[in-house]
N, C-alpha and C. Protein backbone atom coordinates (compact mmCIF):
# COMPACT_ATOMS: atom_id res chain seq x y z
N UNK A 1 137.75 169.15 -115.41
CA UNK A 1 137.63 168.02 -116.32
C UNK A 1 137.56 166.71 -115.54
N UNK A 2 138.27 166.61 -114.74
CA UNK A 2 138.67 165.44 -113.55
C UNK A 2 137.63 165.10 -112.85
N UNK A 3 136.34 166.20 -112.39
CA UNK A 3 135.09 166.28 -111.88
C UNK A 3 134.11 165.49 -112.87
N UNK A 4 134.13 165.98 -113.47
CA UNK A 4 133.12 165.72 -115.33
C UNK A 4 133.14 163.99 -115.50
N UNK A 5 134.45 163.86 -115.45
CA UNK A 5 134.89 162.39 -115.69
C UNK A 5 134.11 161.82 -114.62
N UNK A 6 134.65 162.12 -113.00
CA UNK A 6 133.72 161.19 -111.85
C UNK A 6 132.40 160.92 -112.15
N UNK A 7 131.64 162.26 -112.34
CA UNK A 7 130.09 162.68 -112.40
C UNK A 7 129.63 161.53 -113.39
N UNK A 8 130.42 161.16 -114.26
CA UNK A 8 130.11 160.38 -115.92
C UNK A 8 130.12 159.06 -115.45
N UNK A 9 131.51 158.64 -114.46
CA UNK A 9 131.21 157.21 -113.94
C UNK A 9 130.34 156.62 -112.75
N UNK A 10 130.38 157.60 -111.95
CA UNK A 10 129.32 157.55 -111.26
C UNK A 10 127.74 157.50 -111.52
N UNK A 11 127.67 157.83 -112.54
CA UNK A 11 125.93 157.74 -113.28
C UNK A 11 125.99 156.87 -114.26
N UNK A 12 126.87 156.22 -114.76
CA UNK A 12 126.89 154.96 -115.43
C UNK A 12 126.79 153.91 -114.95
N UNK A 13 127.74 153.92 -113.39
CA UNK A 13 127.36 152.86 -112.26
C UNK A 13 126.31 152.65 -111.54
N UNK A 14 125.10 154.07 -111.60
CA UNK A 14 124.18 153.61 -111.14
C UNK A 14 123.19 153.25 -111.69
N UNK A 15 123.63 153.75 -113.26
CA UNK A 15 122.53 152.81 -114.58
C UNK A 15 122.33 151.91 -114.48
N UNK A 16 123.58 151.73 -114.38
CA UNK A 16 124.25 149.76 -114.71
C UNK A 16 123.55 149.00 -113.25
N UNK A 17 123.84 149.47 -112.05
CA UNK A 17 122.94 149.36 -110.89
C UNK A 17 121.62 149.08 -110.71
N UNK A 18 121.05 149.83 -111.76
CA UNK A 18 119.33 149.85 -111.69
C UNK A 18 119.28 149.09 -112.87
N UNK A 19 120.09 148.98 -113.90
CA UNK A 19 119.10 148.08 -115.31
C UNK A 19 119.45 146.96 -114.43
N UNK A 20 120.21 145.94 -113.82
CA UNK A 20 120.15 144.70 -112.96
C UNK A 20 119.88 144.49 -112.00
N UNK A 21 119.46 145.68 -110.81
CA UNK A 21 118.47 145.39 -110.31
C UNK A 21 116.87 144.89 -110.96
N UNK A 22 116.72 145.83 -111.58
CA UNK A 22 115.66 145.49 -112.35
C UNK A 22 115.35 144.42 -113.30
N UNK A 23 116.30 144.15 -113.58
CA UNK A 23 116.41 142.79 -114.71
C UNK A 23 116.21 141.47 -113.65
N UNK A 24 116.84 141.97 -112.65
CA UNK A 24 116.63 140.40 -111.42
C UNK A 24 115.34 140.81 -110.97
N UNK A 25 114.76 141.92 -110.62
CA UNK A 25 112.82 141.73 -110.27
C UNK A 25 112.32 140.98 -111.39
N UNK A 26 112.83 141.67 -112.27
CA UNK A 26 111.71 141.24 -113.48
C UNK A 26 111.45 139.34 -113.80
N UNK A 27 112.71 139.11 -113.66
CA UNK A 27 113.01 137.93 -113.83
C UNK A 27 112.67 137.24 -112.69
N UNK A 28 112.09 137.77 -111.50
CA UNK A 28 111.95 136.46 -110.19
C UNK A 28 110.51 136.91 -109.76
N UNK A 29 110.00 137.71 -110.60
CA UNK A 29 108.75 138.29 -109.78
C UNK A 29 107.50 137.35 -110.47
N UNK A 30 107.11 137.05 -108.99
CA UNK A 30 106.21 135.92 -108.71
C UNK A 30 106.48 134.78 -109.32
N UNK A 31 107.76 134.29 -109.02
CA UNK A 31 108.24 133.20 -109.51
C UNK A 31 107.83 132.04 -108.08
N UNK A 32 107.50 132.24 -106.83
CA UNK A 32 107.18 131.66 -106.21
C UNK A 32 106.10 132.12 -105.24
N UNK A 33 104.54 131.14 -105.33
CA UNK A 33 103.45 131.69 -104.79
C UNK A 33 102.97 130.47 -103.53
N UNK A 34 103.19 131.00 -102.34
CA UNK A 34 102.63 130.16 -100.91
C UNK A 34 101.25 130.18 -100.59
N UNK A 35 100.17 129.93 -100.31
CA UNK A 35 99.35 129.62 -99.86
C UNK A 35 99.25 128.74 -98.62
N UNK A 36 98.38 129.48 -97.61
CA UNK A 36 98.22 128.65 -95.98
C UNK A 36 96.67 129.23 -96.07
N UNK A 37 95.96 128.05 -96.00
CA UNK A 37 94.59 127.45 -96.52
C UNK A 37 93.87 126.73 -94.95
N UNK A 38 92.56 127.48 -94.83
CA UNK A 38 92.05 126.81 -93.60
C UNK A 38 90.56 127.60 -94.03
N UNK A 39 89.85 125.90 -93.17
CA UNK A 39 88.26 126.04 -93.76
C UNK A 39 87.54 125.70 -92.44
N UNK A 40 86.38 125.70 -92.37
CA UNK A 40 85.39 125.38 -91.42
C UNK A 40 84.49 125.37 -91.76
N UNK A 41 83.75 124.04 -90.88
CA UNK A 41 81.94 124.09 -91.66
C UNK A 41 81.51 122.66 -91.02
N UNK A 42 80.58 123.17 -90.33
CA UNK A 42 80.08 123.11 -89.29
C UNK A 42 80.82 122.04 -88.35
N UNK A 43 80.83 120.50 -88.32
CA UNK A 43 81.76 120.61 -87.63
C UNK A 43 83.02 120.18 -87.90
N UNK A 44 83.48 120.17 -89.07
CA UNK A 44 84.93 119.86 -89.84
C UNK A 44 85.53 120.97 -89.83
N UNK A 45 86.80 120.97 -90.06
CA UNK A 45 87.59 122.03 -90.36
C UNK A 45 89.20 121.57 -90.32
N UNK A 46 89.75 122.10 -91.72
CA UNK A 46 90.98 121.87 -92.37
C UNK A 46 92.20 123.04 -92.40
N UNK A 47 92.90 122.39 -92.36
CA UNK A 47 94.54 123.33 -92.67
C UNK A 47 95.37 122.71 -93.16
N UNK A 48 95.93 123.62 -93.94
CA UNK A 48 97.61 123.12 -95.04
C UNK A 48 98.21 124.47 -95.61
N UNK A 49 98.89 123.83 -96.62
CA UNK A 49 99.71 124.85 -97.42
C UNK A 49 99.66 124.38 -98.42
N UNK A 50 100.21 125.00 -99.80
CA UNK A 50 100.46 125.11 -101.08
C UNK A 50 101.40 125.76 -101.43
N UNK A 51 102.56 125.32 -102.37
CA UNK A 51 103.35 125.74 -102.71
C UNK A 51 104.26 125.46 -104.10
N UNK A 52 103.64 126.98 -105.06
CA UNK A 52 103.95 126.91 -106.63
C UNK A 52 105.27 127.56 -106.72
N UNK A 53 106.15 127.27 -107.27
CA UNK A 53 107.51 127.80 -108.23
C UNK A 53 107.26 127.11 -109.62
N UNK A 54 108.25 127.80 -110.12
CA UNK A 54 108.77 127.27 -111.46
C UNK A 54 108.86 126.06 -111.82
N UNK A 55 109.74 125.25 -110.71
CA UNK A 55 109.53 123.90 -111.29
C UNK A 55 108.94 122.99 -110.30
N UNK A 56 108.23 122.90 -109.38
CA UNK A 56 107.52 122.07 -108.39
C UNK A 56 106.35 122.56 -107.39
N UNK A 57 105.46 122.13 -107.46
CA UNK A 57 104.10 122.25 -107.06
C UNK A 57 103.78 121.46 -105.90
N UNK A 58 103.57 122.16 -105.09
CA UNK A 58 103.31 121.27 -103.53
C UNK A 58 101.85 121.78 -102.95
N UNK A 59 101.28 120.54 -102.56
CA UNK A 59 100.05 121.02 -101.45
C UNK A 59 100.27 119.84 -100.63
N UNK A 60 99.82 120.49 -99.44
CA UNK A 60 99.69 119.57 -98.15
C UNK A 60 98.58 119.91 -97.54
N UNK A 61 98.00 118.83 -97.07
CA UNK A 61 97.09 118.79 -95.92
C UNK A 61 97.16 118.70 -94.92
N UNK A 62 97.75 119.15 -94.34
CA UNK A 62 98.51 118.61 -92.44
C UNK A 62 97.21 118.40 -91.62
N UNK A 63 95.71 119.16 -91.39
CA UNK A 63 94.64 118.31 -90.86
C UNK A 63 93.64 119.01 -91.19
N UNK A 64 92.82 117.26 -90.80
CA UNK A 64 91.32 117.65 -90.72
C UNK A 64 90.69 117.36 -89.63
N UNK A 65 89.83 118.45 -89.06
CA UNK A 65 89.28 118.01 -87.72
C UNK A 65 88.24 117.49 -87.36
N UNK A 66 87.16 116.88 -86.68
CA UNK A 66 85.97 116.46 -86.48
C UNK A 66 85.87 116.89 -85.41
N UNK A 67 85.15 118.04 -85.06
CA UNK A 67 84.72 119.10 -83.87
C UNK A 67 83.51 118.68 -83.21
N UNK A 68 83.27 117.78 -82.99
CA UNK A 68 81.89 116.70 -82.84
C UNK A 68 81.83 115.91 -81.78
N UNK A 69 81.18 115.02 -81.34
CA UNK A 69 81.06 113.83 -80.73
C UNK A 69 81.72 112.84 -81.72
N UNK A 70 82.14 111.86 -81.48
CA UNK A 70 82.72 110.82 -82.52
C UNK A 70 81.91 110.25 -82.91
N UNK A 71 81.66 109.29 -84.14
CA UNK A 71 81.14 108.64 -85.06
C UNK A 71 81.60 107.70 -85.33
N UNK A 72 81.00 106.21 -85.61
CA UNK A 72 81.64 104.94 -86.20
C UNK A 72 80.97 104.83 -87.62
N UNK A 73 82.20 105.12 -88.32
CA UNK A 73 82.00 105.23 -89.60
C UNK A 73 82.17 103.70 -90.64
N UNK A 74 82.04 103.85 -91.74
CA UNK A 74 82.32 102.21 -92.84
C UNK A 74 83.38 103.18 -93.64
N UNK A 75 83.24 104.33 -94.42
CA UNK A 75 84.07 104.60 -95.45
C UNK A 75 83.83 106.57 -95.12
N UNK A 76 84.60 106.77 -95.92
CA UNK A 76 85.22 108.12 -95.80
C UNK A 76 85.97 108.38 -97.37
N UNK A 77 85.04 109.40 -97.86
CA UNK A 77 86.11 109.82 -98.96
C UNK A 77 86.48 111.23 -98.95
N UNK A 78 87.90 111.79 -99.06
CA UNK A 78 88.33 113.12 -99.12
C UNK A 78 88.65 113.86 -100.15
N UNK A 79 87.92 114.45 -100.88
CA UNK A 79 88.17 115.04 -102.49
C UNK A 79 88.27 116.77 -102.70
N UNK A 80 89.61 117.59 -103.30
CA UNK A 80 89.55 118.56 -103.34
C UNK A 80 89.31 118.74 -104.44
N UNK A 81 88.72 119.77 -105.00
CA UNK A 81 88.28 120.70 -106.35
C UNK A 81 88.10 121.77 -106.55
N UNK A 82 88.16 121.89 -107.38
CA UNK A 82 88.40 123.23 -108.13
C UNK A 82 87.58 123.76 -109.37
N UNK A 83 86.49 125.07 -109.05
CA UNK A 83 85.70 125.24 -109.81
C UNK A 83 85.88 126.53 -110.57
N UNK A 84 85.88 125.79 -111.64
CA UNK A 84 86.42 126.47 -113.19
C UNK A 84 84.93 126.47 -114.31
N UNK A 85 85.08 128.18 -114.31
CA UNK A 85 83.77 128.30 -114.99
C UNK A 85 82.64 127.25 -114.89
N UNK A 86 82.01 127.29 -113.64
CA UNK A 86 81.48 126.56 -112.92
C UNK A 86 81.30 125.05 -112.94
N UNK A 87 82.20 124.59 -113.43
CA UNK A 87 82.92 122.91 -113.57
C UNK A 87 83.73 122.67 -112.50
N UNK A 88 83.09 121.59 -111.84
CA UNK A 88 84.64 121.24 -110.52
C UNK A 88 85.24 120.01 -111.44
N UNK A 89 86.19 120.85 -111.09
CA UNK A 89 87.66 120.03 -111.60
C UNK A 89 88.40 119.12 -110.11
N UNK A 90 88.62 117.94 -110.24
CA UNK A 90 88.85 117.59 -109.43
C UNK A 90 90.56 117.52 -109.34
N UNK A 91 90.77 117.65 -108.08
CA UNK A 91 92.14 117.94 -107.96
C UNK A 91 92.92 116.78 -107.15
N UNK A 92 92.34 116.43 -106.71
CA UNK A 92 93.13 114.59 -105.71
C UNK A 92 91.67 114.39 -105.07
N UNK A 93 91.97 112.96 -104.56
CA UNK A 93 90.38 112.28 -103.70
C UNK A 93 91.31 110.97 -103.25
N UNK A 94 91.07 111.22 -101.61
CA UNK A 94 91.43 109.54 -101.44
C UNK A 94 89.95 108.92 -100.76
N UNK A 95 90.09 107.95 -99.97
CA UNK A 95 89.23 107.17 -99.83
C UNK A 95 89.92 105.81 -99.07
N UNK A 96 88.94 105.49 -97.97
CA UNK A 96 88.82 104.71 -96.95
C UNK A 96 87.51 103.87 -96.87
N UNK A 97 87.23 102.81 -97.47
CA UNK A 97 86.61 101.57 -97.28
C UNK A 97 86.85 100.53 -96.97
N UNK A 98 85.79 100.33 -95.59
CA UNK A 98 86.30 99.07 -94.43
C UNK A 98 84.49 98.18 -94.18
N UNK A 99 85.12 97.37 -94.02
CA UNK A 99 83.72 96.08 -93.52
C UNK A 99 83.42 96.15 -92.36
N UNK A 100 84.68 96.82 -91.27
CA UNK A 100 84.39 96.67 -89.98
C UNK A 100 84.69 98.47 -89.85
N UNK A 101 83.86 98.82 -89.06
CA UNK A 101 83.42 100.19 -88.37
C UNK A 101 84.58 100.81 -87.77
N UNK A 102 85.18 102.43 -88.00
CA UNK A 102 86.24 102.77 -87.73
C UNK A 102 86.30 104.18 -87.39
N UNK A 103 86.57 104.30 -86.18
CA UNK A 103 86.46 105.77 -85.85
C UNK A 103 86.78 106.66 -86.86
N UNK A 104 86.35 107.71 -86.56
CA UNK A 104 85.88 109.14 -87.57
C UNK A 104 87.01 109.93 -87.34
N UNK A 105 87.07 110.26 -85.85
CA UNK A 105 88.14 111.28 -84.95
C UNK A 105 89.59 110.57 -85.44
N UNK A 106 89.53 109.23 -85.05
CA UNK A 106 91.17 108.57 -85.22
C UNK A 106 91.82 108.35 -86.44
N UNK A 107 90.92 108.78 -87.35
CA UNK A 107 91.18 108.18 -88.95
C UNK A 107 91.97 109.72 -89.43
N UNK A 108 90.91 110.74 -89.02
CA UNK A 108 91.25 112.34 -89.40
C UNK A 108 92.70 112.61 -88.26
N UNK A 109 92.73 112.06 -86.99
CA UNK A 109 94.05 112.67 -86.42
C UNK A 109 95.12 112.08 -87.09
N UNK A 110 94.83 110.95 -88.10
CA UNK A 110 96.21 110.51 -88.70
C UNK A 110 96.17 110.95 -90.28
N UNK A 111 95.08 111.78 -90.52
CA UNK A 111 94.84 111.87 -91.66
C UNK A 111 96.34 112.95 -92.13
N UNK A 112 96.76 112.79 -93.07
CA UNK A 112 97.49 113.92 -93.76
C UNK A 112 97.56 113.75 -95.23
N UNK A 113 97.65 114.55 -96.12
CA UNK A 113 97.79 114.14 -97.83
C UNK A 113 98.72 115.31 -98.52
N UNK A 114 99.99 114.53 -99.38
CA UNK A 114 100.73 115.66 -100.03
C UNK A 114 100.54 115.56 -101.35
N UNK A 115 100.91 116.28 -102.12
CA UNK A 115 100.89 116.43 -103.60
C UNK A 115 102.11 116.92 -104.22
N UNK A 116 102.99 116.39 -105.19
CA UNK A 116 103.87 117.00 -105.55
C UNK A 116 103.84 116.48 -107.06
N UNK A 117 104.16 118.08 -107.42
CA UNK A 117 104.20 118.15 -109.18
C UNK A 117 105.37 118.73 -109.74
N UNK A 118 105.55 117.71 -110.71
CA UNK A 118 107.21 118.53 -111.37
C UNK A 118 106.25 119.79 -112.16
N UNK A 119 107.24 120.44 -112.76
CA UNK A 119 106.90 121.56 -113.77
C UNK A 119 106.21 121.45 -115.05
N UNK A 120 105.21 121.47 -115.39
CA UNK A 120 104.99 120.73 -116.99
C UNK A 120 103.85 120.32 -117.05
N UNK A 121 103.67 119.07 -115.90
CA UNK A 121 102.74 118.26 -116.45
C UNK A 121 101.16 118.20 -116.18
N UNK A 122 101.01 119.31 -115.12
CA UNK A 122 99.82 120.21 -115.20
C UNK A 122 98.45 119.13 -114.49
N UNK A 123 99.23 117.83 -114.12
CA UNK A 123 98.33 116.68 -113.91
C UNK A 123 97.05 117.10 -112.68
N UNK A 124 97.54 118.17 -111.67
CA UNK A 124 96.72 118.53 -110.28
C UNK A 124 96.60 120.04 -110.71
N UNK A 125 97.51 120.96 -110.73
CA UNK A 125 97.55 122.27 -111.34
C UNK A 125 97.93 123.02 -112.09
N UNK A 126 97.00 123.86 -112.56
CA UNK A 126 97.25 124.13 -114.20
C UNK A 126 97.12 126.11 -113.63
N UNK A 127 97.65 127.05 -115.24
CA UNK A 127 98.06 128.38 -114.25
C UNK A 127 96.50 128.72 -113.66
N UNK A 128 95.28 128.22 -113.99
CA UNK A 128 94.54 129.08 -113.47
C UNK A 128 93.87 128.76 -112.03
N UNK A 129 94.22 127.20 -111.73
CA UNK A 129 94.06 126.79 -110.23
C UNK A 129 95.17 127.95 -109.32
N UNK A 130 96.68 127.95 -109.71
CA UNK A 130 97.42 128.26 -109.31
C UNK A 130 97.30 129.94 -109.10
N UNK A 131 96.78 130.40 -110.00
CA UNK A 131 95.71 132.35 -110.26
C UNK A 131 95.23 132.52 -108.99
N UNK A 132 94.03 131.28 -108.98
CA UNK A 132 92.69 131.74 -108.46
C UNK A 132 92.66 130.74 -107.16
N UNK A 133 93.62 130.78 -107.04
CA UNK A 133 93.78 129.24 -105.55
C UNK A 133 92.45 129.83 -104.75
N UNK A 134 92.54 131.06 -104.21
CA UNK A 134 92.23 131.53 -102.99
C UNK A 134 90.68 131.49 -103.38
N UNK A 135 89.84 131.73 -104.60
CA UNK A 135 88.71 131.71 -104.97
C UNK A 135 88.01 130.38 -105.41
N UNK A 136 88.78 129.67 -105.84
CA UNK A 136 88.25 128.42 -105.89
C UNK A 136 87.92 127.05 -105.43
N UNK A 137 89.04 127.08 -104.73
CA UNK A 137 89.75 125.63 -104.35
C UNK A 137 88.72 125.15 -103.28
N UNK A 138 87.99 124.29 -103.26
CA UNK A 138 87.33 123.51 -101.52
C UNK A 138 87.44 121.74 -101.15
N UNK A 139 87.06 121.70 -100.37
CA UNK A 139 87.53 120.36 -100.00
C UNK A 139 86.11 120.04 -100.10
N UNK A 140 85.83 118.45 -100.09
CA UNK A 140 84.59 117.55 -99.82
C UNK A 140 84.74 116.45 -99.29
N UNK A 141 84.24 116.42 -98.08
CA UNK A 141 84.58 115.69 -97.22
C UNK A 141 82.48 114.42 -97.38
N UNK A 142 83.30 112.81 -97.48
CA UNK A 142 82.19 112.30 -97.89
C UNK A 142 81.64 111.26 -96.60
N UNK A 143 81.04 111.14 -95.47
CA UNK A 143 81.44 110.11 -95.17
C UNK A 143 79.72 109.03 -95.05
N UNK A 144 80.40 107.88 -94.86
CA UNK A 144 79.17 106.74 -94.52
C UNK A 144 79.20 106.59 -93.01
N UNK A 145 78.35 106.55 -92.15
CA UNK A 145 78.43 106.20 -90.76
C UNK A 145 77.85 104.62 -91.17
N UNK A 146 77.98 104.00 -89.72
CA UNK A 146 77.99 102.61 -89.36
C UNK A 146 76.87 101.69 -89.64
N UNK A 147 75.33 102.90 -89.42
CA UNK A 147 74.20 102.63 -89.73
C UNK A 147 73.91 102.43 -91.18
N UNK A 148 74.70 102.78 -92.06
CA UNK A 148 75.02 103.69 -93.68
C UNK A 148 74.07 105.22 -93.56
N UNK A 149 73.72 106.08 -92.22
CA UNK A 149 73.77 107.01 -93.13
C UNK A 149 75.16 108.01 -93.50
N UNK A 150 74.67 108.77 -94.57
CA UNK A 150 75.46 109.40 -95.43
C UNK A 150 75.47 111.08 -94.96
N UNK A 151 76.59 111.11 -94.78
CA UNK A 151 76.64 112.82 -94.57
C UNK A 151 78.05 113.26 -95.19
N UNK A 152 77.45 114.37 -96.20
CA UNK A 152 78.54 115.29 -96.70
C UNK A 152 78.79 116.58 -96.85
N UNK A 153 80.21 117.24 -96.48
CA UNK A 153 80.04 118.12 -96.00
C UNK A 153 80.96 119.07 -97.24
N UNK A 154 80.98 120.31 -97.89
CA UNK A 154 81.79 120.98 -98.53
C UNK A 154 82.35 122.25 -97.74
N UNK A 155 83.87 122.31 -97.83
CA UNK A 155 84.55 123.27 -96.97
C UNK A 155 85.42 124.01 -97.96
N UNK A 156 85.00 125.50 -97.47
CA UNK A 156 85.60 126.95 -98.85
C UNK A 156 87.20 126.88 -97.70
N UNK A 157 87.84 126.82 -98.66
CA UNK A 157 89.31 127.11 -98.12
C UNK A 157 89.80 128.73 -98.45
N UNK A 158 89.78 128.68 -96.92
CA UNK A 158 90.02 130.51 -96.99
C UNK A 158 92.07 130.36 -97.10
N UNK A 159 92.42 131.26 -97.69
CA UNK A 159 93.75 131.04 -97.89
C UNK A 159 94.36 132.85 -98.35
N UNK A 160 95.77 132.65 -96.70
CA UNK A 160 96.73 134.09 -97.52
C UNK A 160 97.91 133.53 -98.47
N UNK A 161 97.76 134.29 -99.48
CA UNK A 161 98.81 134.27 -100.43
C UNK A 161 100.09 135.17 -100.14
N UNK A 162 101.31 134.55 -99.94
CA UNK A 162 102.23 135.39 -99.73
C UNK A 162 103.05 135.01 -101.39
N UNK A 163 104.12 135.99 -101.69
CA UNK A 163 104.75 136.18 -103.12
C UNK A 163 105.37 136.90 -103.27
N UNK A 164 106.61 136.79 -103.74
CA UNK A 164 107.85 137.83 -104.02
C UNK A 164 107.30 138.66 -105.44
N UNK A 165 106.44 139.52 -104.90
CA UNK A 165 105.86 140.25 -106.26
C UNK A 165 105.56 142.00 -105.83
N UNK A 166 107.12 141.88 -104.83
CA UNK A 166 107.52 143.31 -104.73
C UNK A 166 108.79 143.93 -104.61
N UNK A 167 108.53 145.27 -104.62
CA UNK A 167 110.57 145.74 -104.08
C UNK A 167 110.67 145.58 -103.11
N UNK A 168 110.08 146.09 -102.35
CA UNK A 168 110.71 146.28 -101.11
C UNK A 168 109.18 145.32 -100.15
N UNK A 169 109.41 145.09 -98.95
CA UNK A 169 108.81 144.28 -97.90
C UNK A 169 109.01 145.16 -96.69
N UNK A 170 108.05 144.76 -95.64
CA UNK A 170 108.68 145.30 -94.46
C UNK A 170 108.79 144.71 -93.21
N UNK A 171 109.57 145.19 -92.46
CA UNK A 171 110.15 144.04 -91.71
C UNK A 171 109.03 143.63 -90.73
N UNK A 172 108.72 142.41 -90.80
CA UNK A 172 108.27 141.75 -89.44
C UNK A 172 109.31 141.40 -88.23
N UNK A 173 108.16 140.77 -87.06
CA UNK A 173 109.00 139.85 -86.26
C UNK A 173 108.65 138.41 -86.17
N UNK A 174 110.08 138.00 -85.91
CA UNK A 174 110.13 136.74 -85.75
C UNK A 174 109.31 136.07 -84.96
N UNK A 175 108.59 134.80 -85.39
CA UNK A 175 108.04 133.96 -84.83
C UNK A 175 108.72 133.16 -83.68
């Protein structure tokens, strides 16, 4: 009888074990999605990150390169988008207009741009940018050289998605 009893608490404890394990996957899975995003084309090329949870939305641009001879440029505009049922949606754009001529190379080594979104307000990303990051998202890079001509360039941001949208993982090594 004394056996019967163990056997009974012991398989209740591991019910109870697995319905909250499971209740905590269920509840955190893909609650937070990373993206590390890098493009090239012809001679530009970009890197950053992205980073969605529940309640805050981050992208960064840490750089853009000019793989080139340098250029004396007037203006420079940097615009990312996002194409949604073949509509680009624009997602941020800054912009640099000057009277006097300004390197190309020195403007991009200081270049950086962040984005941060509370939860809600959907103003940069909405769920299906956040879906389809890896398929949509590109940069457009605009610029004027000194002479005014105009050259623009569009860069596909290749990007791995990492995401707590499993049981188990396996171990890497440390960086």
């Amino acid at each position: 009888m004394n056996k019967d009893k163990n056997l009974k608490i012991i398989i209740v404890c591991l019910a109870l074990l697995i319905v909250i394990l499971s209740t905590y996957f269920v509840s955190n899975y893909n609650q937070f999605q990373v993206y590390v995003f890098s493009g090239k084309e012809d001679s530009f090329s970009v890197s950053g990150n992205a980073s969605f949870t529940k309640s805050i939305r981050l992208l960064n641009i840490n750089g853009i390169k000019y793989n080139d001879t340098d250029i004396m440029i007037k203006k420079i505009k940097i615009s990312m988008f996002a194409k949604i049922k073949n509509e680009d949606r624009m997602i941020y754009a800054s912009e640099k207009d000057s009277d006097i001529a300004f390197s190309l190379v020195d403007y991009l080594n200081e270049y950086s741009y962040s984005i941060s979104e509370q939860y809600g307000y959907n103003e940069y990303f909405n769920k299906n940018i956040i879906k389809k990051f890896n398929d949509i998202v590109y940069l457009k890079i605009e610029v004027t050289e000194e002479m005014g001509n105009s050259i623009t360039k569009i860069i596909k941001l290749n990007s791995d998605k990492y995401s707590n949208n499993n049981w188990f993982y396996r171990k890497t090594n440390h960086i």
